[in-house]
Protein backbone atom coordinates (compact mmCIF):
# COMPACT_ATOMS: atom_id res chain seq x y z
CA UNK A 1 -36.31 -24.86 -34.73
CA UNK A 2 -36.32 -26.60 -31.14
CA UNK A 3 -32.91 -27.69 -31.60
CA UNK A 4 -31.45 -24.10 -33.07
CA UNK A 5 -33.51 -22.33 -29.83
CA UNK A 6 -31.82 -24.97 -27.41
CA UNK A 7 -28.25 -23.76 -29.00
CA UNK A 8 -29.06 -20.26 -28.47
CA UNK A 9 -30.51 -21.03 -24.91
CA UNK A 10 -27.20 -22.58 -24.38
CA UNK A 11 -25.06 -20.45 -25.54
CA UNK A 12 -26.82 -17.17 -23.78
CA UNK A 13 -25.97 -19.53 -20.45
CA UNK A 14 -22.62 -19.88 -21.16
CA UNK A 15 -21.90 -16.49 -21.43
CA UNK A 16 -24.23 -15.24 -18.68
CA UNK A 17 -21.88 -17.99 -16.27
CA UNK A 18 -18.80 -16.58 -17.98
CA UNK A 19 -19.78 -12.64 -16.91
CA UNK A 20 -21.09 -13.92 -13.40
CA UNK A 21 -17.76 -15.31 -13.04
CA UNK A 22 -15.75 -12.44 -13.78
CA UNK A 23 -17.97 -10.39 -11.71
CA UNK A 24 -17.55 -12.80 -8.69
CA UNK A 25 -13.52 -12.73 -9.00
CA UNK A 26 -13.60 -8.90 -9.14
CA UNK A 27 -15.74 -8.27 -5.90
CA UNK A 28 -13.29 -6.81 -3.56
CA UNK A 29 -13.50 -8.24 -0.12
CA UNK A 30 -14.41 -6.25 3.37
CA UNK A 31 -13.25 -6.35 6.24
CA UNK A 32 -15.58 -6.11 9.87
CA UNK A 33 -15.98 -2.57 10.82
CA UNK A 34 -14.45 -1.00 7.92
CA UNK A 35 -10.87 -2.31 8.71
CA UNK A 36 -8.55 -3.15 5.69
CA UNK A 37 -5.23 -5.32 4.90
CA UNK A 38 -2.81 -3.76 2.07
CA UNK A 39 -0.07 -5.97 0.78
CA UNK A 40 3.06 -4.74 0.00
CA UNK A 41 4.48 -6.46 -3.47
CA UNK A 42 8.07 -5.55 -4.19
CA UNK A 43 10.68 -7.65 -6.94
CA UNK A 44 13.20 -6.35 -9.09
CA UNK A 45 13.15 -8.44 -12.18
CA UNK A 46 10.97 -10.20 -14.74
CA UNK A 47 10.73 -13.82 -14.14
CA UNK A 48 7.21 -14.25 -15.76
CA UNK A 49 6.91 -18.18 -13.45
CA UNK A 50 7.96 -16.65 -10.48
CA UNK A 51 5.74 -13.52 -10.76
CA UNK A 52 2.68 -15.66 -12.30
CA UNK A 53 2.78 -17.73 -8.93
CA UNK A 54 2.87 -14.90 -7.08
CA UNK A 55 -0.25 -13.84 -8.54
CA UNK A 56 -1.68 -17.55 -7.97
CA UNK A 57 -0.86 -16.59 -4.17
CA UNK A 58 -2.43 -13.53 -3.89
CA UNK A 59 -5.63 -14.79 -5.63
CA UNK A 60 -5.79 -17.99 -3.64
CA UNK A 61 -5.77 -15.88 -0.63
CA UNK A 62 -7.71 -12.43 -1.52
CA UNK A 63 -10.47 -13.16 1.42
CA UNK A 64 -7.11 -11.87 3.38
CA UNK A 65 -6.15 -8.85 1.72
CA UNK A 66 -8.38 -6.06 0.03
CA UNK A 67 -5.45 -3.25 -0.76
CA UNK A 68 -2.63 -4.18 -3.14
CA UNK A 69 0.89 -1.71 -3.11
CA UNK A 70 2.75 -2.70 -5.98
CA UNK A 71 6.07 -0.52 -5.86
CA UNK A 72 6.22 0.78 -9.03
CA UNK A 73 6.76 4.39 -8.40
CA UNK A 74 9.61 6.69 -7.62
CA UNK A 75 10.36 10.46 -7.18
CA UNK A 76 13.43 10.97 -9.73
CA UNK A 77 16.44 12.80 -8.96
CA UNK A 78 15.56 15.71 -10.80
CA UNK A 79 11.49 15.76 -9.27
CA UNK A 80 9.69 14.12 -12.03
CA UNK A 81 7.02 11.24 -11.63
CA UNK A 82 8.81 7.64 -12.94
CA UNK A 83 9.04 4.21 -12.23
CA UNK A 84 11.32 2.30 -10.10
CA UNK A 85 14.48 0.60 -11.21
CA UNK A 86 16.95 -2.17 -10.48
CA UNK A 87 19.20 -4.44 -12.08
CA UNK A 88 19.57 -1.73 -15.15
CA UNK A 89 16.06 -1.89 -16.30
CA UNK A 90 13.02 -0.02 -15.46
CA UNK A 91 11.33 -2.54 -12.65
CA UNK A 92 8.60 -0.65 -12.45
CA UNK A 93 7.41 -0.96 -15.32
CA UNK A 94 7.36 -4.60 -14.45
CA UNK A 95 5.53 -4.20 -11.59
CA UNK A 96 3.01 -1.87 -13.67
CA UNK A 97 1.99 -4.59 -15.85
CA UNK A 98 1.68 -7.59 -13.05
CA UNK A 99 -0.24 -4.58 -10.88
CA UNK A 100 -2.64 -4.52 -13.88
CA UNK A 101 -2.96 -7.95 -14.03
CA UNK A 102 -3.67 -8.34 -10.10
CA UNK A 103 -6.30 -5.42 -9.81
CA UNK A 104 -8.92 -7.49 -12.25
CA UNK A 105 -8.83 -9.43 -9.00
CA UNK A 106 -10.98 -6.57 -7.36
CA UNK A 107 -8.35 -4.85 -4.78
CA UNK A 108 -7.89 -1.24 -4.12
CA UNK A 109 -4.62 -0.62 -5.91
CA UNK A 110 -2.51 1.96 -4.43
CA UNK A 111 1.09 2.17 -5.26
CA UNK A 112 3.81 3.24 -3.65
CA UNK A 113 6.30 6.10 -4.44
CA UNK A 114 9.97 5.95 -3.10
CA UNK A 115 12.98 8.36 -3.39
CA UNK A 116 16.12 6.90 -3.33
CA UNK A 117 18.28 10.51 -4.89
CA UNK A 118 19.82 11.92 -1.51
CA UNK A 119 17.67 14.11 0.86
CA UNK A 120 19.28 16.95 -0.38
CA UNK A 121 17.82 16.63 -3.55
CA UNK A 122 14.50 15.70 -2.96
CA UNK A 123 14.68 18.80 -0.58
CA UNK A 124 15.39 21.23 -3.30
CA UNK A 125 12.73 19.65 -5.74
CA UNK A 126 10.36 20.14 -2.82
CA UNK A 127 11.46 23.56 -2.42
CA UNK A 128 10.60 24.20 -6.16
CA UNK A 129 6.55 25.05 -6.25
CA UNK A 130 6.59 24.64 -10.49
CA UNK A 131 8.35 20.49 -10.05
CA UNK A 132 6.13 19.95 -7.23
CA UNK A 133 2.86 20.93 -9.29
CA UNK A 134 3.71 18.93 -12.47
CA UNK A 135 5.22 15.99 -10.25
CA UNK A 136 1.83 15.84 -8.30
CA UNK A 137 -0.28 16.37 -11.86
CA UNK A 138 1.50 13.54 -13.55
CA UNK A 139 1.20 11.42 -10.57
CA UNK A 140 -3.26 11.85 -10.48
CA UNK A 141 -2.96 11.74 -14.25
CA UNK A 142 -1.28 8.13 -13.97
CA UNK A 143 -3.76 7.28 -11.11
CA UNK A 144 -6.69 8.11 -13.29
CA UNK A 145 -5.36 6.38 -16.81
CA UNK A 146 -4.24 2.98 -14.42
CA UNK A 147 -7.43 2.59 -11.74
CA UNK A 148 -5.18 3.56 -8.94
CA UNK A 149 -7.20 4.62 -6.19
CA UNK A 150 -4.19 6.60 -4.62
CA UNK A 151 -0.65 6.08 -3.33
CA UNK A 152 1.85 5.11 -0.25
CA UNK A 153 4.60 7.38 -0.14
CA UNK A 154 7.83 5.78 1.21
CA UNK A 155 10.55 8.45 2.10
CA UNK A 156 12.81 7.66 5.02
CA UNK A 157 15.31 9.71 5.11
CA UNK A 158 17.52 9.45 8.60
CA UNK A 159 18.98 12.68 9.17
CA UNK A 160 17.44 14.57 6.94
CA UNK A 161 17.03 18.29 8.05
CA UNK A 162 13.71 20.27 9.62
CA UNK A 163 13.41 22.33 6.23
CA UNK A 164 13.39 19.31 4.45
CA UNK A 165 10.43 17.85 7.29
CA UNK A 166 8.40 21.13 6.79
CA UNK A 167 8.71 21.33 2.81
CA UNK A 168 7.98 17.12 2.63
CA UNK A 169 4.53 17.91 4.99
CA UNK A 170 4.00 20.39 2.88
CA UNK A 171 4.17 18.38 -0.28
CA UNK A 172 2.16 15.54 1.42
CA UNK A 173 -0.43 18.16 1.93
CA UNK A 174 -0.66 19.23 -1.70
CA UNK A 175 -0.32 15.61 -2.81
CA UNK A 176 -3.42 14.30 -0.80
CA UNK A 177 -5.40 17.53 -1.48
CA UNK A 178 -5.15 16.92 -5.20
CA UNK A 179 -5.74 13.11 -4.88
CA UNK A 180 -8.70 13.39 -2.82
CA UNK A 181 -10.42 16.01 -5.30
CA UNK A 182 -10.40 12.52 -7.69
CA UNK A 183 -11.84 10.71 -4.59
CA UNK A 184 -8.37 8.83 -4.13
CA UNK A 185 -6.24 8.60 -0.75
CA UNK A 186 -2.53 9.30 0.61
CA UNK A 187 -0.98 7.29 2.92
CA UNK A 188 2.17 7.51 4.57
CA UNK A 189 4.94 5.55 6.23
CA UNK A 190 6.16 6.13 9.05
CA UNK A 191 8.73 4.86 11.66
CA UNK A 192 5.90 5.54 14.36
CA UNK A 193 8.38 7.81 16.83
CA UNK A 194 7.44 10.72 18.13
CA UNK A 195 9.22 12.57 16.16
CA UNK A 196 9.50 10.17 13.59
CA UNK A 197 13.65 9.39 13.33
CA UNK A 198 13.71 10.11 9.57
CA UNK A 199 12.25 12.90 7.41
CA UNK A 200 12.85 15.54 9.28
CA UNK A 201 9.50 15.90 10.32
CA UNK A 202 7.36 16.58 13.57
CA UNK A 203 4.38 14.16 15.04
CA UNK A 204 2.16 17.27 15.00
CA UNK A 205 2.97 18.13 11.31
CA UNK A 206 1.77 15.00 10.41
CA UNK A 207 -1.23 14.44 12.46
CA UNK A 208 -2.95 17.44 11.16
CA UNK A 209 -2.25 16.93 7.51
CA UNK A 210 -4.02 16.33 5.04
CA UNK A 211 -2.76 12.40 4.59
CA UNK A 212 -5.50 9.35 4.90
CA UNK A 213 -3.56 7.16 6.63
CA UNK A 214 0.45 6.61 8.35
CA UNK A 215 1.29 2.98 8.51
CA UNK A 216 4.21 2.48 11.40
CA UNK A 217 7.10 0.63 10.48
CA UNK A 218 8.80 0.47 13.79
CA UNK A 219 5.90 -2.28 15.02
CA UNK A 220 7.66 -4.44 12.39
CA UNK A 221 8.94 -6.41 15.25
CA UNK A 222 10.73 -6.30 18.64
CA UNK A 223 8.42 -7.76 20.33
CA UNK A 224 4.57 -7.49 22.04
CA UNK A 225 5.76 -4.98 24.63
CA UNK A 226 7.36 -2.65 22.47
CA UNK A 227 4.80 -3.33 19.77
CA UNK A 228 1.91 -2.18 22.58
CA UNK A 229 4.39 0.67 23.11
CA UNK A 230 4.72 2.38 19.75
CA UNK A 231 0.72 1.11 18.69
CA UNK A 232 -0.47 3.33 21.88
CA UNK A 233 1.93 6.26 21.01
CA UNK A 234 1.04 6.26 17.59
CA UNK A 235 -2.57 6.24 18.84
CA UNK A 236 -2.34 8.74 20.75
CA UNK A 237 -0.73 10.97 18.31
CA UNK A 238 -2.55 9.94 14.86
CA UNK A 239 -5.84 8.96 16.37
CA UNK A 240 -7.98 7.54 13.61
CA UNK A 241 -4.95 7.71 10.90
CA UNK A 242 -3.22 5.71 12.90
CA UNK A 243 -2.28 2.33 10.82
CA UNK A 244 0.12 -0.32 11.38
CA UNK A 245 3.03 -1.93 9.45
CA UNK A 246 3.70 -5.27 9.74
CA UNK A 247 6.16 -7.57 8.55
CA UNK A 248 7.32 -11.27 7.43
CA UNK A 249 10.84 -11.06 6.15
CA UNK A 250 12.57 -10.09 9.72
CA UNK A 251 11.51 -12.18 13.07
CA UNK A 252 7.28 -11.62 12.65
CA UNK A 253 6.32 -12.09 15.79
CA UNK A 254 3.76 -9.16 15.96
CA UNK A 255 2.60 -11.00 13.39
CA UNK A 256 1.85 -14.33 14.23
CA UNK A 257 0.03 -12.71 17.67
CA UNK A 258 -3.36 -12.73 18.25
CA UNK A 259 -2.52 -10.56 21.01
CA UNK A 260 -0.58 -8.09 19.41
CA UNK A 261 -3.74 -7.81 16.37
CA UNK A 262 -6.20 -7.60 19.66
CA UNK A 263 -4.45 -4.80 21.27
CA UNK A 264 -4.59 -3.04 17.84
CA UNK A 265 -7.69 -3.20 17.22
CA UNK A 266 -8.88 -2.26 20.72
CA UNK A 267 -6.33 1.15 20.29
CA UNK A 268 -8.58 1.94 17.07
CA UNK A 269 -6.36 0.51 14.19
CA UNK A 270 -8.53 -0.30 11.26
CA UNK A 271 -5.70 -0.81 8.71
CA UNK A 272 -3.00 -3.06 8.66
CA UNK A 273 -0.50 -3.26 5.92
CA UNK A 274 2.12 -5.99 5.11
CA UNK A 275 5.78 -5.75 3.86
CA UNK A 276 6.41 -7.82 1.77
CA UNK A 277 5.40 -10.09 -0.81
CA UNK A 278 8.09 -10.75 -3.09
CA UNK A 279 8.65 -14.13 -4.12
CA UNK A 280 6.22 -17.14 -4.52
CA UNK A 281 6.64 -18.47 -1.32
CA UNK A 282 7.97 -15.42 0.86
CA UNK A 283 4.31 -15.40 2.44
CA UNK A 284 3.33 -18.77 4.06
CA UNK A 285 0.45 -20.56 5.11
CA UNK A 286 0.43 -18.58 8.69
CA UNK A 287 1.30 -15.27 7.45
CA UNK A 288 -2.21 -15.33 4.82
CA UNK A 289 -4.00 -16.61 8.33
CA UNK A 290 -2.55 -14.01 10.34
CA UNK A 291 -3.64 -11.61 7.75
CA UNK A 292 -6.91 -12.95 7.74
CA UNK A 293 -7.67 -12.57 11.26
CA UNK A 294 -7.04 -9.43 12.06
CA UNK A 295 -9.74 -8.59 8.77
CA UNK A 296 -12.05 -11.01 9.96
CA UNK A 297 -11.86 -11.81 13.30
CA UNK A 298 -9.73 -9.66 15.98
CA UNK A 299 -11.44 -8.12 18.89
């Protein structure tokens, strides 16, 4: 009897270290004051080692990051919800299933939706109230089936005309309304301009939307002064929306400054986001560190 209770004493161990275990690598991680880093994660093909370490990178440094964007998503050329492609086969779909695997990790998945059709396109979809509503109801329906807890939208559009601008706020609007009725958010992003050089759209039209966040893509890199420059602007304009893009494949000097993460964070930024992981290696040693210190430690 002794020896069948020790078994069962054992065993119940076992399995309470194997739940505490899961539990522990599913607690998302927080940033001081609120502030969050979202990783961009972006490849166009299925190499199951390649992904797999990827997957061993963002794991190995998830103290960094608490938001993952996998870019899975797309606005199609005729208005409906799908997945990305490249290479002739649905990537997204690829991205789908690694996303899936990534978020029992414990991060705040929110994907990202592109639109590479031509503006004119996306501008009569927009203009169409009936595509619009099933787009957007396909789009929460996905969110809700997958865990999402919202999306990026990435249009950039250069050139693209004011009617286009007022019908794409106007979709953002209905987009984040809907979303946040499922307690999900809508971010944006932006080149940071005022007015932004793509999309057709106006500073003011986006500051009082309905959108969470706009992440600036024009603080990618040029430098600390200009980096100051468009942080302040964007400041300025977005107030407490205001987020800022960052990124390691160009020359990341933004990134690798102290400085430049101080001045942020002292203009009110509490969300950073990344482009791009998309290879095992195409995020070194510095660039987790960097991450980490604007989470943890900039002042």
């Amino acid at each position: 009897k002794l020896q069948f209770l020790y078994f069962i004493v054992i065993d119940k161990m076992r399995v309470l270290g194997f739940m505490l275990t899961l539990l522990s690598a599913a607690v998302s991680v927080e940033g001081i004051d609120g502030r969050t880093v979202l990783l961009w994660v972006f490849r166009h093909d299925n190499n199951t080692q390649e992904w797999q370490e990827m997957v061993n990178q963002i794991s190995a440094h998830k103290e960094n990051i608490t938001h993952i964007s996998m870019c899975t998503h797309r606005i199609l050329q005729n208005g409906t919800f799908g997945f990305q492609s490249g290479n002739g086969i649905e990537t997204g779909k690829v991205m789908a299933h690694w996303a899936d695997i990534i978020a029992q990790q414990g991060f705040v998945m929110t994907p990202l939706i592109d639109a590479t059709s031509p503006w004119q396109d996306m501008n009569t979809f927009m203009g169409d109230d009936q595509k619009v509503e099933k787009f957007i109801s396909d789009a929460v329906a996905m969110a809700k089936s997958s865990g999402y807890k919202g999306y990026n939208m990435d249009l950039e559009y250069n050139g693209a005309s004011e009617q286009f601008g007022e019908r794409y706020t106007a979709f953002l609007n209905k987009f984040a309304t809907a979303l946040h009725q499922h307690n999900m958010t809508l971010t944006d992003a932006i080149s940071g301009y005022c007015p932004p050089w793509f999309n057709g759209e106006t500073c003011k039209e986006l500051a009082t939307s309905n959108v969470d966040k706009f992440f600036t893509m024009n603080t990618y890199q040029e430098g600390l002064v200009k980096f100051e420059d468009y942080v302040a602007t964007s400041a300025k304009t977005f107030g407490a929306k205001n987020a800022v893009g960052m990124d390691n494949t160009q020359d990341p000097v933004n990134l690798h400054s102290q400085t430049a993460m101080n001045f942020a964070v002292n203009k009110g930024v509490k969300d950073l986001a990344l482009w791009v992981l998309a290879g095992p290696y195409s995020a070194g040693t510095t660039v987790w560190a960097d991450l980490g210190y604007f989470l943890h430690y900039a002042h």
